[in-house]
C-alpha atoms as a PDB file:
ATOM      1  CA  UNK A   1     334.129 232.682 122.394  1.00  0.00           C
ATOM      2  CA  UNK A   2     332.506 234.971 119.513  1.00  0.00           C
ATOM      3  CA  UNK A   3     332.796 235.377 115.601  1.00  0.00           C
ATOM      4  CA  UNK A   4     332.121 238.614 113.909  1.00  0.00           C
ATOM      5  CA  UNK A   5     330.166 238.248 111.333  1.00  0.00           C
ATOM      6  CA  UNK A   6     329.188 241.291 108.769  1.00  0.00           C
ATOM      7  CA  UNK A   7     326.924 241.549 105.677  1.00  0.00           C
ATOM      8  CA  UNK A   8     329.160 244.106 103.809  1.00  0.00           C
ATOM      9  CA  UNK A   9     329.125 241.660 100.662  1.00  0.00           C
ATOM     10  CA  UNK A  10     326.029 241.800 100.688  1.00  0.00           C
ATOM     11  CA  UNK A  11     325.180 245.301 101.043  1.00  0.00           C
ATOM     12  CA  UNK A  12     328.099 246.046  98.931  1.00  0.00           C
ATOM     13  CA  UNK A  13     326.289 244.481  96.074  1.00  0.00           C
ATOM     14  CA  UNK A  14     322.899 245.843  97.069  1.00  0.00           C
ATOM     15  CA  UNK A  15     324.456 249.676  96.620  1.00  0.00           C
ATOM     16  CA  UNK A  16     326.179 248.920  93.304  1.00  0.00           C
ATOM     17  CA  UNK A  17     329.976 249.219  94.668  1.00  0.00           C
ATOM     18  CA  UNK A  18     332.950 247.812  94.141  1.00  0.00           C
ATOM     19  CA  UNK A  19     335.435 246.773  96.501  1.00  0.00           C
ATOM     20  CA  UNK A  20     337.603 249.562  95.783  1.00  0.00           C
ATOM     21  CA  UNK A  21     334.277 251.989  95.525  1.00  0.00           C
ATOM     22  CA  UNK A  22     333.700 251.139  99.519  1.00  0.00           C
ATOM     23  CA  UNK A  23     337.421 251.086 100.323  1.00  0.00           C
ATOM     24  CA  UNK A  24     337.740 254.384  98.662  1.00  0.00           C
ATOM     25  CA  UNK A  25     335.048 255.633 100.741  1.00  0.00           C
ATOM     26  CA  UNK A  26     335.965 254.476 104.078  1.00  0.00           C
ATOM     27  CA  UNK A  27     339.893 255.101 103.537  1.00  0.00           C
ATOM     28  CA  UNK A  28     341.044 251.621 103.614  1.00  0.00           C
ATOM     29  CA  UNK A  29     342.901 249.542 100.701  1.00  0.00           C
ATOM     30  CA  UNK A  30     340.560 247.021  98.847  1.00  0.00           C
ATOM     31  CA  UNK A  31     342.333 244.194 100.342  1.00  0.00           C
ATOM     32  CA  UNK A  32     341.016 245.258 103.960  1.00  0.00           C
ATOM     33  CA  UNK A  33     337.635 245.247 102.324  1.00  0.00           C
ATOM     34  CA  UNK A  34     338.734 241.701 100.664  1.00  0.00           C
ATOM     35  CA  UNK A  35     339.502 240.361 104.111  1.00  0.00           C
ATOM     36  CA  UNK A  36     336.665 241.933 105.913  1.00  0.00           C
ATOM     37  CA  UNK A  37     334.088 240.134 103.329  1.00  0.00           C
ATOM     38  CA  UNK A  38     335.838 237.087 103.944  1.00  0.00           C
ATOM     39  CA  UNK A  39     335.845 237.321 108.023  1.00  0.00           C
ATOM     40  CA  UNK A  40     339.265 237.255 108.578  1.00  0.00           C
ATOM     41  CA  UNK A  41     340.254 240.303 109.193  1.00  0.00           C
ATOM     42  CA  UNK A  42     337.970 242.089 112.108  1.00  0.00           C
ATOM     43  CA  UNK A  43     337.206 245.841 111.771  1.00  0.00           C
ATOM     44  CA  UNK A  44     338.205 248.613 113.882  1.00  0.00           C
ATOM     45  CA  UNK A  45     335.387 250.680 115.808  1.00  0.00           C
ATOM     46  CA  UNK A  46     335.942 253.654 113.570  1.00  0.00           C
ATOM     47  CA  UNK A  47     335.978 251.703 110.088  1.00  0.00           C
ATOM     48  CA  UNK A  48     332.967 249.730 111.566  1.00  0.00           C
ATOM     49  CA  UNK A  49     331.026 253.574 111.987  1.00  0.00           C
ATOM     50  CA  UNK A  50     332.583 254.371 108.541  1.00  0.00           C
ATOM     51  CA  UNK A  51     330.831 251.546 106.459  1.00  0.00           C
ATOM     52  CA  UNK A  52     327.786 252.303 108.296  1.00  0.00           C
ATOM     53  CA  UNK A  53     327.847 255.853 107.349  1.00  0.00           C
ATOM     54  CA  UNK A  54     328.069 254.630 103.911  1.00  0.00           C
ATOM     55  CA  UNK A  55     325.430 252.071 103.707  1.00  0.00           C
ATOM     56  CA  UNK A  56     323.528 254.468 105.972  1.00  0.00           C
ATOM     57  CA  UNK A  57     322.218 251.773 108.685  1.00  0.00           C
ATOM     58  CA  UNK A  58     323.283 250.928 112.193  1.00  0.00           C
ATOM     59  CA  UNK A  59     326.443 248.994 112.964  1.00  0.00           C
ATOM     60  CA  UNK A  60     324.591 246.505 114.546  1.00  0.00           C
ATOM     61  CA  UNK A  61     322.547 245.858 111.462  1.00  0.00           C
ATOM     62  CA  UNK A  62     325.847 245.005 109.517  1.00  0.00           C
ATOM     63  CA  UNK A  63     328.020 243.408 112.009  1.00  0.00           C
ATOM     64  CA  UNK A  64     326.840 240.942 114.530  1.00  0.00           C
ATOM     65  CA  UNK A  65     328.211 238.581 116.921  1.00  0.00           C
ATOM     66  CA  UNK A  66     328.028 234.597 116.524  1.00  0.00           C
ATOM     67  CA  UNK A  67     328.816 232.292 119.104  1.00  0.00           C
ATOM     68  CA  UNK A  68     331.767 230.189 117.718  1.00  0.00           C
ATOM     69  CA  UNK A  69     331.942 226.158 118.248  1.00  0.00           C
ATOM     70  CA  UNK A  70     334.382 225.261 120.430  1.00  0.00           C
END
């Protein structure tokens, strides 16, 4: 089984925005952005593309797959 894992924190910080800044960007409520950061709530294809866009990298280089302990 996998974990996705995601750096938006991160980069979130790293660009100067708030939560609401990115949700406001990407059309989601802060609370998705809330829940992504804290990896419970896993991102659609299209909101993945959309934070991308934003932090203008690949997916891949913001979201990545983890191998989760059985």
């Amino acid at each position: 089984m996998h974990l996705l894992t995601n750096r938006v924190k991160e980069l979130r910080a790293r660009f100067n925005l708030t939560q609401g800044d990115l949700a406001d960007k990407v059309g989601v409520t802060r609370q998705t952005i809330v829940s992504l950061e804290k990896g419970s709530y896993t991102p659609s294809l299209l909101l993945a593309m959309n934070i991308a866009e934003v932090f203008e990298m690949p997916i891949e280089r913001i979201f990545s797959k983890e191998e989760k302990n059985k």
